[in-house]
Every structure is written in structure tokens, then in C-alpha cells.
N, C-alpha and C. Protein backbone atom coordinates (compact mmCIF):
# COMPACT_ATOMS: atom_id res chain seq x y z
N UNK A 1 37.01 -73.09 -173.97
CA UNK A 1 36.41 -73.97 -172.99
C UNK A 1 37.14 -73.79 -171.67
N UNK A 2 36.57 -73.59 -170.98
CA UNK A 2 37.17 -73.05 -169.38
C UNK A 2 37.18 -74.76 -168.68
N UNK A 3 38.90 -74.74 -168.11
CA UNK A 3 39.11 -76.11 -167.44
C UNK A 3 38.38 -76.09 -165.77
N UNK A 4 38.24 -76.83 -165.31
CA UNK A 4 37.21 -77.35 -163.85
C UNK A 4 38.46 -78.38 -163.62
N UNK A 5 39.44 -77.00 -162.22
CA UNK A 5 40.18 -78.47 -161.40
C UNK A 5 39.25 -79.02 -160.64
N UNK A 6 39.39 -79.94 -160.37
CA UNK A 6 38.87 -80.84 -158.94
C UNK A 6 39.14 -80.62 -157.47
N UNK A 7 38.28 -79.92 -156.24
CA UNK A 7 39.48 -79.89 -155.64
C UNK A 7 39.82 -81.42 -155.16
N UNK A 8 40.85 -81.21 -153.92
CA UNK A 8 41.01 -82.09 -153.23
C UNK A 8 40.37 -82.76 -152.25
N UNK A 9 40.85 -84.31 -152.20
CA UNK A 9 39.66 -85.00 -151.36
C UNK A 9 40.76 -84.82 -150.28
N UNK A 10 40.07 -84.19 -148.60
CA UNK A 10 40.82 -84.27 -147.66
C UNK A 10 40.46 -85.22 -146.55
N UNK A 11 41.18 -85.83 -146.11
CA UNK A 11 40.77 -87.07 -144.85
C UNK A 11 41.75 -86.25 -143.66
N UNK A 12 41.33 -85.67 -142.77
CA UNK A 12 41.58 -84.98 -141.55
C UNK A 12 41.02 -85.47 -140.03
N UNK A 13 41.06 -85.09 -139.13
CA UNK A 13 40.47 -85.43 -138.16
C UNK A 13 40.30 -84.39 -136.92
N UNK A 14 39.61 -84.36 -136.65
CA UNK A 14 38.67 -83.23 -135.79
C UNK A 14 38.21 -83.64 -134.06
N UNK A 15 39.63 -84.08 -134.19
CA UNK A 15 39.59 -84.69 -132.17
C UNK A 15 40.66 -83.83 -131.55
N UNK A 16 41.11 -82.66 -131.71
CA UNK A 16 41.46 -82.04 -131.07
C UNK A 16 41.91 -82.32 -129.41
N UNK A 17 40.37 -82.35 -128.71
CA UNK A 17 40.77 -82.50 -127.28
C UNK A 17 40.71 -83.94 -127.11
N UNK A 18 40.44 -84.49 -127.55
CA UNK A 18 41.28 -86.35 -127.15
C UNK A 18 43.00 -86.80 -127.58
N UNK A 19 43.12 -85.55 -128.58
CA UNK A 19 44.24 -85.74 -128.87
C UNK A 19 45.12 -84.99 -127.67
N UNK A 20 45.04 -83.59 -127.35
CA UNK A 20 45.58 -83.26 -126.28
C UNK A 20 45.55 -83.52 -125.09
N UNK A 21 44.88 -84.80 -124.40
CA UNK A 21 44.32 -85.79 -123.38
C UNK A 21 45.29 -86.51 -123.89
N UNK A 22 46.13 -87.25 -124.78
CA UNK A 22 46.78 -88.53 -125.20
C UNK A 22 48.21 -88.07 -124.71
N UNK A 23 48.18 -86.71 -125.68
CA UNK A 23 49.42 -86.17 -125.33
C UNK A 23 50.27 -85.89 -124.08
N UNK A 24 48.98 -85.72 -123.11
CA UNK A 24 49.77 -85.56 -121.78
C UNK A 24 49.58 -86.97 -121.15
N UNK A 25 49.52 -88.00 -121.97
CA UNK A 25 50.04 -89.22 -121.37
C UNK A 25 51.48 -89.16 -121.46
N UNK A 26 51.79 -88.21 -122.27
CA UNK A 26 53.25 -88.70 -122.84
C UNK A 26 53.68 -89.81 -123.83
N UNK A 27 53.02 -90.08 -124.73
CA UNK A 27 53.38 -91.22 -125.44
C UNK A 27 53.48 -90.59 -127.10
N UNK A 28 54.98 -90.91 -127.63
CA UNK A 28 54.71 -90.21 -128.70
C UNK A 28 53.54 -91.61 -129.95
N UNK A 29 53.26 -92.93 -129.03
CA UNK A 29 52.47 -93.71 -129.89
C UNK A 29 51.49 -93.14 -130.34
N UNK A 30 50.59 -92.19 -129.60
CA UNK A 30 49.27 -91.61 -129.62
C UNK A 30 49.55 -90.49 -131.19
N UNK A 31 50.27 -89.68 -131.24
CA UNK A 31 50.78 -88.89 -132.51
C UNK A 31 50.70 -89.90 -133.76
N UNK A 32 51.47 -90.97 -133.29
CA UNK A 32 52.16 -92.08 -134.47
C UNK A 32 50.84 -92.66 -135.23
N UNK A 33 49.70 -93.13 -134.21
CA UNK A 33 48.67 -93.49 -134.41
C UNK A 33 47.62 -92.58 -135.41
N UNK A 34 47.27 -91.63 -134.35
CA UNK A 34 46.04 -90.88 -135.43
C UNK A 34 47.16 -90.80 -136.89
N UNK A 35 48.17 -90.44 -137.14
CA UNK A 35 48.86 -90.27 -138.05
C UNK A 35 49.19 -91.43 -139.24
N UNK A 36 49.00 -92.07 -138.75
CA UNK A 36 48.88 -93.96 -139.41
C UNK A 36 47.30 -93.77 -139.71
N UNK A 37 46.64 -93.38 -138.63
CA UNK A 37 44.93 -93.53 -139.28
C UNK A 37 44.47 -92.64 -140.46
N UNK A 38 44.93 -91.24 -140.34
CA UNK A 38 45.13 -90.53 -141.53
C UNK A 38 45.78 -91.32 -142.70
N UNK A 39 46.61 -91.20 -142.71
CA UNK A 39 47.28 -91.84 -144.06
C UNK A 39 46.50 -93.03 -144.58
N UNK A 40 46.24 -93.79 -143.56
CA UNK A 40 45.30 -95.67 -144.33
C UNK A 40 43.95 -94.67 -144.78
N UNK A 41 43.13 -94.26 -144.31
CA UNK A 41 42.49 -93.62 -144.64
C UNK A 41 41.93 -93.00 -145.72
N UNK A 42 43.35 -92.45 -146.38
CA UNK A 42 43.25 -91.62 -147.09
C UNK A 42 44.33 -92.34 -148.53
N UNK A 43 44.37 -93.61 -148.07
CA UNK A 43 44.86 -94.88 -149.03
C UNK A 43 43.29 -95.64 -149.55
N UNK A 44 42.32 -95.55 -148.52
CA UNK A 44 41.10 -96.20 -148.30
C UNK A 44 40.28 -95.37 -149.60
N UNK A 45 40.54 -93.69 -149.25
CA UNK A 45 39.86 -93.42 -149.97
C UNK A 45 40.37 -93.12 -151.69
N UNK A 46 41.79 -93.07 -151.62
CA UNK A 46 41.98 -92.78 -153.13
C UNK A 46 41.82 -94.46 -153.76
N UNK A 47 41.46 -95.55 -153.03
CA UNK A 47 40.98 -96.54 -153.91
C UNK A 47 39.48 -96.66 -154.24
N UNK A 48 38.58 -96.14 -153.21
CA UNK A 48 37.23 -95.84 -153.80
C UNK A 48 36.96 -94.89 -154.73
N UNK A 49 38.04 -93.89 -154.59
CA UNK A 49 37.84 -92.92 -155.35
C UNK A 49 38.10 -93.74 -157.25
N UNK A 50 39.14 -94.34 -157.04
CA UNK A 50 39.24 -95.23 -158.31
C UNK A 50 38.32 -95.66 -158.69
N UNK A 51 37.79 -96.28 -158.01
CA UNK A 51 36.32 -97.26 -158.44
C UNK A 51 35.39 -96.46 -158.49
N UNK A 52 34.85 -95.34 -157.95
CA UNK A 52 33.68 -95.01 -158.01
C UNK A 52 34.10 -93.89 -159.41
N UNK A 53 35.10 -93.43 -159.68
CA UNK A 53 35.19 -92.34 -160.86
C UNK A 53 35.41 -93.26 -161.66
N UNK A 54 36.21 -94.76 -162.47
CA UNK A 54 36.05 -95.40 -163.17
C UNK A 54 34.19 -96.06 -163.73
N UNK A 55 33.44 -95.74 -162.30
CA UNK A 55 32.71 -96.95 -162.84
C UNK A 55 31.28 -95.52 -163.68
N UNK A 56 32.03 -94.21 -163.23
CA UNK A 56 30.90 -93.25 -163.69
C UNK A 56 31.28 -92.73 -165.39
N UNK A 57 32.85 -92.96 -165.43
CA UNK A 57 33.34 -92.54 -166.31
C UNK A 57 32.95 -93.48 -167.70
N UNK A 58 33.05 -94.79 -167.27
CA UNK A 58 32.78 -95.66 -167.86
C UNK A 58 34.28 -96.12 -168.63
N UNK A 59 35.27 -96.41 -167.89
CA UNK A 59 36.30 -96.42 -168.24
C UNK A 59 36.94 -98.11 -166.70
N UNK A 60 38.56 -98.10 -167.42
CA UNK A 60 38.75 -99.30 -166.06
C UNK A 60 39.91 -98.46 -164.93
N UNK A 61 39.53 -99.69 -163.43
CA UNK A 61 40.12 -98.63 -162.67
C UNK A 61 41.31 -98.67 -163.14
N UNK A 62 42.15 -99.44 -163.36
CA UNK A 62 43.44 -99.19 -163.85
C UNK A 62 43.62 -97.50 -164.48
N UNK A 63 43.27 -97.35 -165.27
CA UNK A 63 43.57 -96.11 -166.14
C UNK A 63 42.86 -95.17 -165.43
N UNK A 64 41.65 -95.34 -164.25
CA UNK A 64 41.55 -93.94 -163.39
C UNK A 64 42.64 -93.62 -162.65
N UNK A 65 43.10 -94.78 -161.79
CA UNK A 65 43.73 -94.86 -160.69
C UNK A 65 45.42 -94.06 -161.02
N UNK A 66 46.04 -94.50 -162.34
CA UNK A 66 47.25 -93.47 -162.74
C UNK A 66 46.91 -92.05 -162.32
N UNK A 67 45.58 -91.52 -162.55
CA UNK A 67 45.46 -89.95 -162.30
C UNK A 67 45.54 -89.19 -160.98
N UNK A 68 45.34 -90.35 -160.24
CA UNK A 68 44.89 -90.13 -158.78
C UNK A 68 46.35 -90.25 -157.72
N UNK A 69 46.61 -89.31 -157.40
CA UNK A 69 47.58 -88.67 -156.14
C UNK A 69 46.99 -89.10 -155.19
N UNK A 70 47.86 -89.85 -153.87
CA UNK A 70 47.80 -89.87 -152.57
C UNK A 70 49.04 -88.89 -152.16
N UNK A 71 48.78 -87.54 -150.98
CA UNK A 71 49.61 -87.00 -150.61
C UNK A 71 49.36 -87.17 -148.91
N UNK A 72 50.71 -87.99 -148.64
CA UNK A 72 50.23 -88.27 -147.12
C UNK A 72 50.58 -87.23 -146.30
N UNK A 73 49.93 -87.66 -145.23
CA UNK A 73 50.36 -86.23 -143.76
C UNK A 73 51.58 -86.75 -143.32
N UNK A 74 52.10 -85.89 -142.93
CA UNK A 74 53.74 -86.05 -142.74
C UNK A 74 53.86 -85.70 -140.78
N UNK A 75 52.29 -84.76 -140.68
CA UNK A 75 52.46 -84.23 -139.14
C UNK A 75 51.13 -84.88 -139.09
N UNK A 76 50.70 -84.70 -137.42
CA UNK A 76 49.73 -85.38 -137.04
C UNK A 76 48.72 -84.31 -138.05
N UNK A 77 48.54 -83.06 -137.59
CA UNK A 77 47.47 -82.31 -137.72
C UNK A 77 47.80 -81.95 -139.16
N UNK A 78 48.59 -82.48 -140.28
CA UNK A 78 48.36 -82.47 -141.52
C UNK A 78 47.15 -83.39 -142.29
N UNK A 79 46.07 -83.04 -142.99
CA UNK A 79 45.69 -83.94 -143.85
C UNK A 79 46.21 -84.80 -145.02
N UNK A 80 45.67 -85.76 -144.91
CA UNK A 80 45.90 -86.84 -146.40
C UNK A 80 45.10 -86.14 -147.57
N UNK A 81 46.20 -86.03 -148.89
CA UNK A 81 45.09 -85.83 -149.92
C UNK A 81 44.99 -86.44 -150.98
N UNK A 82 43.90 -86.37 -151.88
CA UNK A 82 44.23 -87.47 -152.76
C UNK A 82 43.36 -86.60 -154.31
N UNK A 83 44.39 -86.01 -154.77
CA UNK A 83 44.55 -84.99 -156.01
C UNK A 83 44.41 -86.08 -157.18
N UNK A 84 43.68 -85.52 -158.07
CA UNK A 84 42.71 -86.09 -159.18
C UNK A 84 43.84 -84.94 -160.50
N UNK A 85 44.56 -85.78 -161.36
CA UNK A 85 45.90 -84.79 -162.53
C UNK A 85 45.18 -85.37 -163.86
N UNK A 86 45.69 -84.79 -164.36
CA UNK A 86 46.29 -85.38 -165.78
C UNK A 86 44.58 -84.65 -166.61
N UNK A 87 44.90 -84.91 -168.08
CA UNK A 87 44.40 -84.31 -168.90
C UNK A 87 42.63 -85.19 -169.30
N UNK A 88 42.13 -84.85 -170.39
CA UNK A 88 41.25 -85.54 -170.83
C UNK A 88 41.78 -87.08 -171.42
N UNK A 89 40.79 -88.43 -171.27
CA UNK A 89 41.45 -89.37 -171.36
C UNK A 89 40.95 -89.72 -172.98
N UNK A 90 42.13 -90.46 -174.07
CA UNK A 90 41.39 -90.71 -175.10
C UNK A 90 40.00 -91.63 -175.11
N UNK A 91 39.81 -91.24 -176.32
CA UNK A 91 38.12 -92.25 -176.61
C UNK A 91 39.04 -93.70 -176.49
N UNK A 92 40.13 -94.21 -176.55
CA UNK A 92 40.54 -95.55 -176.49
C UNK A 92 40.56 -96.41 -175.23
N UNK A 93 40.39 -95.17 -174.35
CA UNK A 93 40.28 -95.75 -173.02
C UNK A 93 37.89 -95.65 -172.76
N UNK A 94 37.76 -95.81 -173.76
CA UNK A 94 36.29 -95.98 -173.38
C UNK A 94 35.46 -96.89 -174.61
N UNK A 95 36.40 -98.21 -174.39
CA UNK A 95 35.89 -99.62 -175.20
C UNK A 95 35.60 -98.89 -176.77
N UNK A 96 36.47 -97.92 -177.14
CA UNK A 96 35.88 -97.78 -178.82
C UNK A 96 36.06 -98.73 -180.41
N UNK A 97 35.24 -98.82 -180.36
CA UNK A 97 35.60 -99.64 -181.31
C UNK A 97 35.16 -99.11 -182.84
N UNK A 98 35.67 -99.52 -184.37
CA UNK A 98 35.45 -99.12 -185.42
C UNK A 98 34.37 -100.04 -186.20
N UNK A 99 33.19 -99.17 -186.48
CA UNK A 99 31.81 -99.63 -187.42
C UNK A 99 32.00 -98.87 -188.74
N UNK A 100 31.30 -99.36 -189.68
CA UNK A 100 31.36 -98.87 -190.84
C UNK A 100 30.83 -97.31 -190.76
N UNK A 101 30.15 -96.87 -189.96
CA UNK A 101 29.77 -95.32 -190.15
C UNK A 101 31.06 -94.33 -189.24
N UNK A 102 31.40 -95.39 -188.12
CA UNK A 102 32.54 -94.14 -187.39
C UNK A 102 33.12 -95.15 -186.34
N UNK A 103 33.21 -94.54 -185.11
CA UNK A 103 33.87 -95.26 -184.16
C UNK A 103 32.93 -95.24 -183.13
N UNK A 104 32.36 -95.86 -182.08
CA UNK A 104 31.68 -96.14 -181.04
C UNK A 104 32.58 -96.61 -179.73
N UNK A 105 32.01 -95.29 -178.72
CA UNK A 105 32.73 -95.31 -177.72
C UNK A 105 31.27 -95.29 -176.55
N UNK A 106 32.15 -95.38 -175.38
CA UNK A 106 31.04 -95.73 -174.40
C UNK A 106 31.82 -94.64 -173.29
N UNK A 107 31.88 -93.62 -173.39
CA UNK A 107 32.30 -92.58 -172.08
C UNK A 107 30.65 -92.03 -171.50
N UNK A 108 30.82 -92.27 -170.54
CA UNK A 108 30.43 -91.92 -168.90
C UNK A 108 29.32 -93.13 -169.34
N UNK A 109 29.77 -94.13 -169.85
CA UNK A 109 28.69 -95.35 -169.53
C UNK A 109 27.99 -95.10 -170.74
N UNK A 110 27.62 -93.96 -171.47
CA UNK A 110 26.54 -93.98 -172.48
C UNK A 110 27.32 -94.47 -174.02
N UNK A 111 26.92 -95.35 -174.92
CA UNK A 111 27.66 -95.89 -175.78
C UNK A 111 27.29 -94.65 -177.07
N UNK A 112 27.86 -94.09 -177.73
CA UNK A 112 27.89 -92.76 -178.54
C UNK A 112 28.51 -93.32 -180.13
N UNK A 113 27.98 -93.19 -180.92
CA UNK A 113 28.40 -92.92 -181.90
C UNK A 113 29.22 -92.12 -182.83
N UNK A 114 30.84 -91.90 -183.51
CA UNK A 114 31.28 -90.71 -183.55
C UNK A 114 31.78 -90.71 -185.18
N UNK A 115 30.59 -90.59 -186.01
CA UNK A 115 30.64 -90.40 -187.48
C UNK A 115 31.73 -89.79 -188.11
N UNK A 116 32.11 -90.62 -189.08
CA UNK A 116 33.09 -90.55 -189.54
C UNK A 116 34.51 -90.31 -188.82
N UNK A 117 34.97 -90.52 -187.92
CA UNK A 117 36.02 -90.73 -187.04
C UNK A 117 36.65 -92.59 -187.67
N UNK A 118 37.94 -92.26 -186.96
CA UNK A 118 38.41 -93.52 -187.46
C UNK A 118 39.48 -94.54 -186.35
N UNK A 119 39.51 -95.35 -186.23
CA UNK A 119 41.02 -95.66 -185.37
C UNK A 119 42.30 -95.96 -185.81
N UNK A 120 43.32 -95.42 -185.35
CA UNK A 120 44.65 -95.30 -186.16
C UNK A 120 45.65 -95.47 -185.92
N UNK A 121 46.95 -95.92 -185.77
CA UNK A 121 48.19 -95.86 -184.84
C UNK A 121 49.07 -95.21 -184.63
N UNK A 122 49.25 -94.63 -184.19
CA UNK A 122 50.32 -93.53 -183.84
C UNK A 122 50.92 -93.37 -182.73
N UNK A 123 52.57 -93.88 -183.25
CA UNK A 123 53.39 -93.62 -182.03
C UNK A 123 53.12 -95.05 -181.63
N UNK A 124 52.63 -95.89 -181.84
CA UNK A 124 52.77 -97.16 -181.11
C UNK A 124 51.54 -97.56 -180.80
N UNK A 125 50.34 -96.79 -180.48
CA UNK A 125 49.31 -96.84 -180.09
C UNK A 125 48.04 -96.60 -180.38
N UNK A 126 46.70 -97.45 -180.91
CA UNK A 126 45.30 -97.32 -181.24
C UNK A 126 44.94 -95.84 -180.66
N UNK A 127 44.65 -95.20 -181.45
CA UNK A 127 44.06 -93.35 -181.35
C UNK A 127 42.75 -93.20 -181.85
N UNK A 128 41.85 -92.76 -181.46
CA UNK A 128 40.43 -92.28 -182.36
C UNK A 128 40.80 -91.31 -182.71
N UNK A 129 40.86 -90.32 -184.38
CA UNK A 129 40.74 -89.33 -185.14
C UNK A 129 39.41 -89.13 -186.07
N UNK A 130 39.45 -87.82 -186.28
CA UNK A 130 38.58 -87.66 -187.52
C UNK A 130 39.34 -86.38 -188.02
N UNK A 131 38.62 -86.37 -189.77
CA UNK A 131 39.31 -85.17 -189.87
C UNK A 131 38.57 -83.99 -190.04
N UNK A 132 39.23 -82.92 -190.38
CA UNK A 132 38.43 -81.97 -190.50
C UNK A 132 38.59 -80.95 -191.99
N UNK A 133 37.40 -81.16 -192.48
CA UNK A 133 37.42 -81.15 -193.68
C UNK A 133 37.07 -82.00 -194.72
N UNK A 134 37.57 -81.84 -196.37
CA UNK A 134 37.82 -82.60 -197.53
C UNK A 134 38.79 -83.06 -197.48
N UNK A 135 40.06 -82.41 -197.05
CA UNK A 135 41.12 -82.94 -197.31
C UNK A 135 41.98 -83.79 -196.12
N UNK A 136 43.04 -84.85 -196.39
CA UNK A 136 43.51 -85.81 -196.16
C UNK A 136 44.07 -85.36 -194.67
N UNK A 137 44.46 -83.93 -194.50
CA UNK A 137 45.21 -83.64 -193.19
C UNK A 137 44.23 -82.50 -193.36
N UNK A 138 44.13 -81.47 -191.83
CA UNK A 138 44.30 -82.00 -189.84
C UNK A 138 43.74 -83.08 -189.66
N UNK A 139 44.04 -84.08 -189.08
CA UNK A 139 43.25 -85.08 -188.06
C UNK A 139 43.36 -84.32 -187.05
N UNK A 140 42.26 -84.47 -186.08
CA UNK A 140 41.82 -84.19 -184.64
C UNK A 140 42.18 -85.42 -184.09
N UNK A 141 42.27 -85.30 -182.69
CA UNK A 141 42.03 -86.60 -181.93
C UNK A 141 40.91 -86.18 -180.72
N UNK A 142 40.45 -87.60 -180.84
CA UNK A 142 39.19 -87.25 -179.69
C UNK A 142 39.22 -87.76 -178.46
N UNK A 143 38.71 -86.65 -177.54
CA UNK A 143 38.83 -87.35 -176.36
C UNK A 143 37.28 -87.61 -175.89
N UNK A 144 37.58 -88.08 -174.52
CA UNK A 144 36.12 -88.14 -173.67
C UNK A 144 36.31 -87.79 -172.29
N UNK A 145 35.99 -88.03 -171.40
CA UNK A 145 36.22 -86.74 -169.89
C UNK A 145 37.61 -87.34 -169.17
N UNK A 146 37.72 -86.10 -168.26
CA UNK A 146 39.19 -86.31 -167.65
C UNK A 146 38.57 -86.67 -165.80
N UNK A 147 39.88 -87.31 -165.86
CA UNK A 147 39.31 -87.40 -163.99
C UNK A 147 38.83 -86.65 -163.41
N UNK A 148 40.18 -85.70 -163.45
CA UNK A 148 39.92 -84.18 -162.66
C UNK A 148 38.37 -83.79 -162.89
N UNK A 149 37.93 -83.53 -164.03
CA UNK A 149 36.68 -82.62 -163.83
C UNK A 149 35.38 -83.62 -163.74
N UNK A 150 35.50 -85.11 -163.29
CA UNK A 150 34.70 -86.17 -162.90
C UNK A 150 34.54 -86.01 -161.50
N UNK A 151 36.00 -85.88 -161.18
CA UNK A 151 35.89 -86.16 -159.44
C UNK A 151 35.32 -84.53 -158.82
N UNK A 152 35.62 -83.26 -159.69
CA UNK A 152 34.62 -82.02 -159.32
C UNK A 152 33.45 -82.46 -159.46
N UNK A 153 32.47 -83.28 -159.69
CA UNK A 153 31.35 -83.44 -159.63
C UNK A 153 30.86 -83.83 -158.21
N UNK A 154 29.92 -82.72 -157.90
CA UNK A 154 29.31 -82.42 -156.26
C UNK A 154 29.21 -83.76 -155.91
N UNK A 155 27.75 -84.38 -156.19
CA UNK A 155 27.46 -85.91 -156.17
C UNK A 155 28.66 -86.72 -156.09
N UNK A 156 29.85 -86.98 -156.63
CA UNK A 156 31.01 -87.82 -156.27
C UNK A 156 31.69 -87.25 -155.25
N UNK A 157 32.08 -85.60 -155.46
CA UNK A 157 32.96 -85.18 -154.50
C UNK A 157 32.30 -85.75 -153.38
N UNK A 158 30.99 -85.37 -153.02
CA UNK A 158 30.69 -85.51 -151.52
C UNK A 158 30.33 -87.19 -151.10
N UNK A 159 30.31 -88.01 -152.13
CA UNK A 159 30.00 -89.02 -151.68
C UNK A 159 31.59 -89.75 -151.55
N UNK A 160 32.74 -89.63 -151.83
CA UNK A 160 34.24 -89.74 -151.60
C UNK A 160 34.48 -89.18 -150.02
N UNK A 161 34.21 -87.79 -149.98
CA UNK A 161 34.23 -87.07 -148.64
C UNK A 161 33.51 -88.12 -147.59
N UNK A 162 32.56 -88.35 -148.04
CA UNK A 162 31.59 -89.46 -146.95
C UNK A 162 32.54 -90.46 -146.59
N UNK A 163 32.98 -90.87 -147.64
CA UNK A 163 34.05 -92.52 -147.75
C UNK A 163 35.06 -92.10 -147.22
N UNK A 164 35.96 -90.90 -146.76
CA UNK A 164 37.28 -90.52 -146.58
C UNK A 164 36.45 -90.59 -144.84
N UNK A 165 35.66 -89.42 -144.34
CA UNK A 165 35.35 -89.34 -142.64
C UNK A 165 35.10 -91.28 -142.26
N UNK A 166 34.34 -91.98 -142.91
CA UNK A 166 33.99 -93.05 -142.35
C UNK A 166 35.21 -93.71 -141.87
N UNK A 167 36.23 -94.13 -142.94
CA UNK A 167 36.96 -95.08 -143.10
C UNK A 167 38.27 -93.97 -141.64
N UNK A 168 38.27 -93.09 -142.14
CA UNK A 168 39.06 -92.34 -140.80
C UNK A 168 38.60 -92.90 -139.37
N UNK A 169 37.55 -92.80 -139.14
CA UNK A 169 36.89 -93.02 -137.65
C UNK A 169 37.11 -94.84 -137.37
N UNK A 170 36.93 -95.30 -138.46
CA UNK A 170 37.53 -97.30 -138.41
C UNK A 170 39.09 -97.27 -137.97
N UNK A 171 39.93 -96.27 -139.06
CA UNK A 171 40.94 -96.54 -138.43
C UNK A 171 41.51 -95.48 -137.47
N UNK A 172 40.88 -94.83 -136.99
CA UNK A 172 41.49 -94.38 -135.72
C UNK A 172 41.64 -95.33 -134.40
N UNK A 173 40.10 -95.83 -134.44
CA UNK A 173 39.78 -96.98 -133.54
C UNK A 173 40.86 -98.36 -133.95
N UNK A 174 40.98 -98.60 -134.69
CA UNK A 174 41.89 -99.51 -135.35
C UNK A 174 43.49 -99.11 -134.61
N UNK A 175 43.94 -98.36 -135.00
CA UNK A 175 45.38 -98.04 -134.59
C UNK A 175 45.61 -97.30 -132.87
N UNK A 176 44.07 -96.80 -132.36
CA UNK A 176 44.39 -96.51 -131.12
C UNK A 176 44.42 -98.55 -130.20
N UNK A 177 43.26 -99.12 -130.67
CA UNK A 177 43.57 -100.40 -129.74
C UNK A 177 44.96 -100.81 -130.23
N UNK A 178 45.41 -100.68 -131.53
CA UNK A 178 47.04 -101.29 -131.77
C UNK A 178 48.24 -100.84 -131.04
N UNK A 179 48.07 -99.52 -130.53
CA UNK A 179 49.05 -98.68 -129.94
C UNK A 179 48.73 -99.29 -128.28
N UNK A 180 47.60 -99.20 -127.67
CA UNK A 180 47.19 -99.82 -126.98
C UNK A 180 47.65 -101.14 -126.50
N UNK A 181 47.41 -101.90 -127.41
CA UNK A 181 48.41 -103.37 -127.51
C UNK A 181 49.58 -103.29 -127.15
N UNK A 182 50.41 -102.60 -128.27
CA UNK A 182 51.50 -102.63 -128.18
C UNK A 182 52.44 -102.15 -126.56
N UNK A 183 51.57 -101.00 -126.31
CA UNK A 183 52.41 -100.25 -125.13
C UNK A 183 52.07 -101.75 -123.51
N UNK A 184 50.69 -101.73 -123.20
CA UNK A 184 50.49 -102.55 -122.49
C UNK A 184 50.48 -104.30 -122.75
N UNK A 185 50.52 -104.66 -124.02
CA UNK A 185 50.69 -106.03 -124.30
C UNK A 185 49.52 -106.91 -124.41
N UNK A 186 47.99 -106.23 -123.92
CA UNK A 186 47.43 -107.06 -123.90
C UNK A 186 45.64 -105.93 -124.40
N UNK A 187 44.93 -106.60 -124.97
CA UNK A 187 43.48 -105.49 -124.83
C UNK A 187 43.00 -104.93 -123.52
């Protein structure tokens, strides 16, 4: 089975010549700013990104949101990113529960039936297995989808991308009147 990284969601900004207009004000606030708007931004979007890949996955944001990287810009003209890790998540993280024929899980929202599977503890923790075979050992363990190859999905990627440019352009405007404030004292 061939793995599908995700790429990255990038929140950047594409003002070039307003930025080099700021600059020859001389103020290193103007840098500080778009650079604050990047980063909230791109805080803005790895929390939608939580919610909107939890609510497709059919899972809670809590347990999306561990997978999800914010990597902030460190320079103005660096992007924010917000990297989607970690492996396939168990069926325990998708409400499974044990019926007399198997275990019933609900990944990507659709509630599935998984015959003869069982729930079990190991290591401390409720696991879905089944085995394979007649006999008593291999157990398998089962999973259901991983972030990473949720958030590669076109339809999310680009509707995250949408949510990363919007929320950028709020807070640019946001942190240029703050810098604004701050330098002159008043709107």
C-alpha cells in the first residue's frame, strides 16, 4: 500500500511592494507586524484545520489536533506551516464499540461493521483486534484513516488554503492598525 504525505498548509503573504513602501518608513514595527499576522494566521488555520479534518474523519478534535504541526515564520518573508504527522489512527479513536457479531466503528462518519474483531487491552489501553485464522495468535490490530492522508484530500486541502489567505488578510489589517496605534498613539 503506497503512503500519501499531505503536503503542507502554507499561510504566506504576497504584498511585496507595500511591504517595501513600509520599509522605507524605517520602522522595524512594519516587519514585526506582517510577521505577527503570519504566525496568528497560521494558528487560525491549524485550528480549523482540527475541526474540519476531525469532523470528516469522524473522530474528536482533540485526537486530530495532536497530529497537527504549527511551524512558525521566524523571518518576515518566511511562511507559517501547519504539517499534518503521525500514523493511521486506531478504530478506538472512532466511537467503536463491541456487538455480538464484531466491533462497530464509525471512521469518516460512516458507522461500519468489523466481523469478528474484538476489543482488548493492551498495554493499558482499549485496542480493536481480530485474528487471523483458526488459531488463538496473530491478532491484527485495526486501524481507520490517518490525518496526514485526510488533510491530502484536494476538497480539504483547498478549502484550509481558503481559511489560511482569509484569516491572513484580517490579520494583517489587524496588526498593521496595532502597530499604527502603537507608534502614533492614537487611530
Amino acid at each position: 500500500m503506497a503512503r500519501h504525505f499531505a503536503p503542507d498548509l502554507r499561510v504566506e503573504h504576497r504584498l511585496d511592494d507595500a511591504v517595501a513602501f513600509l520599509d522605507r518608513l524605517g520602522s522595524k514595527r512594519w516587519r514585526r507586524a506582517v510577521m505577527t499576522a503570519i504566525n496568528r494566521a497560521g494558528a487560525s488555520t491549524r485550528s480549523q484545520a482540527a475541526s474540519t479534518l476531525a469532523k470528516a474523519m469522524g473522530t474528536k478534535v482533540r485526537r486530530v489536533r495532536q497530529d497537527l504541526r504549527l511551524v512558525q515564520a521566524r523571518h518576515m518573508d518566511e511562511p507559517a506551516r501547519v504539517r499534518a504527522v503521525g500514523k493511521s489512527l486506531g478504530l478506538m479513536d472512532f466511537a467503536a464499540r463491541q456487538t455480538r457479531i464484531g466491533v462497530t466503528a464509525r471512521a469518516y462518519g460512516v458507522s461500519r461493521r468489523y466481523r469478528g474483531a474484538f476489543i482488548a487491552q493492551r498495554h493499558g489501553t482499549d485496542r480493536v483486534f481480530i485474528r487471523i485464522g483458526k488459531e488463538r495468535h496473530p491478532l491484527h490490530r485495526l486501524y481507520g484513516p490517518s490525518v496526514p492522508e485526510t488533510m491530502a484530500d484536494p476538497a480539504i486541502h483547498a478549502r484550509l488554503v481558503e481559511h489560511g489567505v482569509e484569516r491572513l488578510a484580517v490579520e494583517i489589517a489587524r496588526q498593521m492598525d496595532r502597530a499604527l496605534y502603537r507608534k502614533h498613539g492614537r487611530r
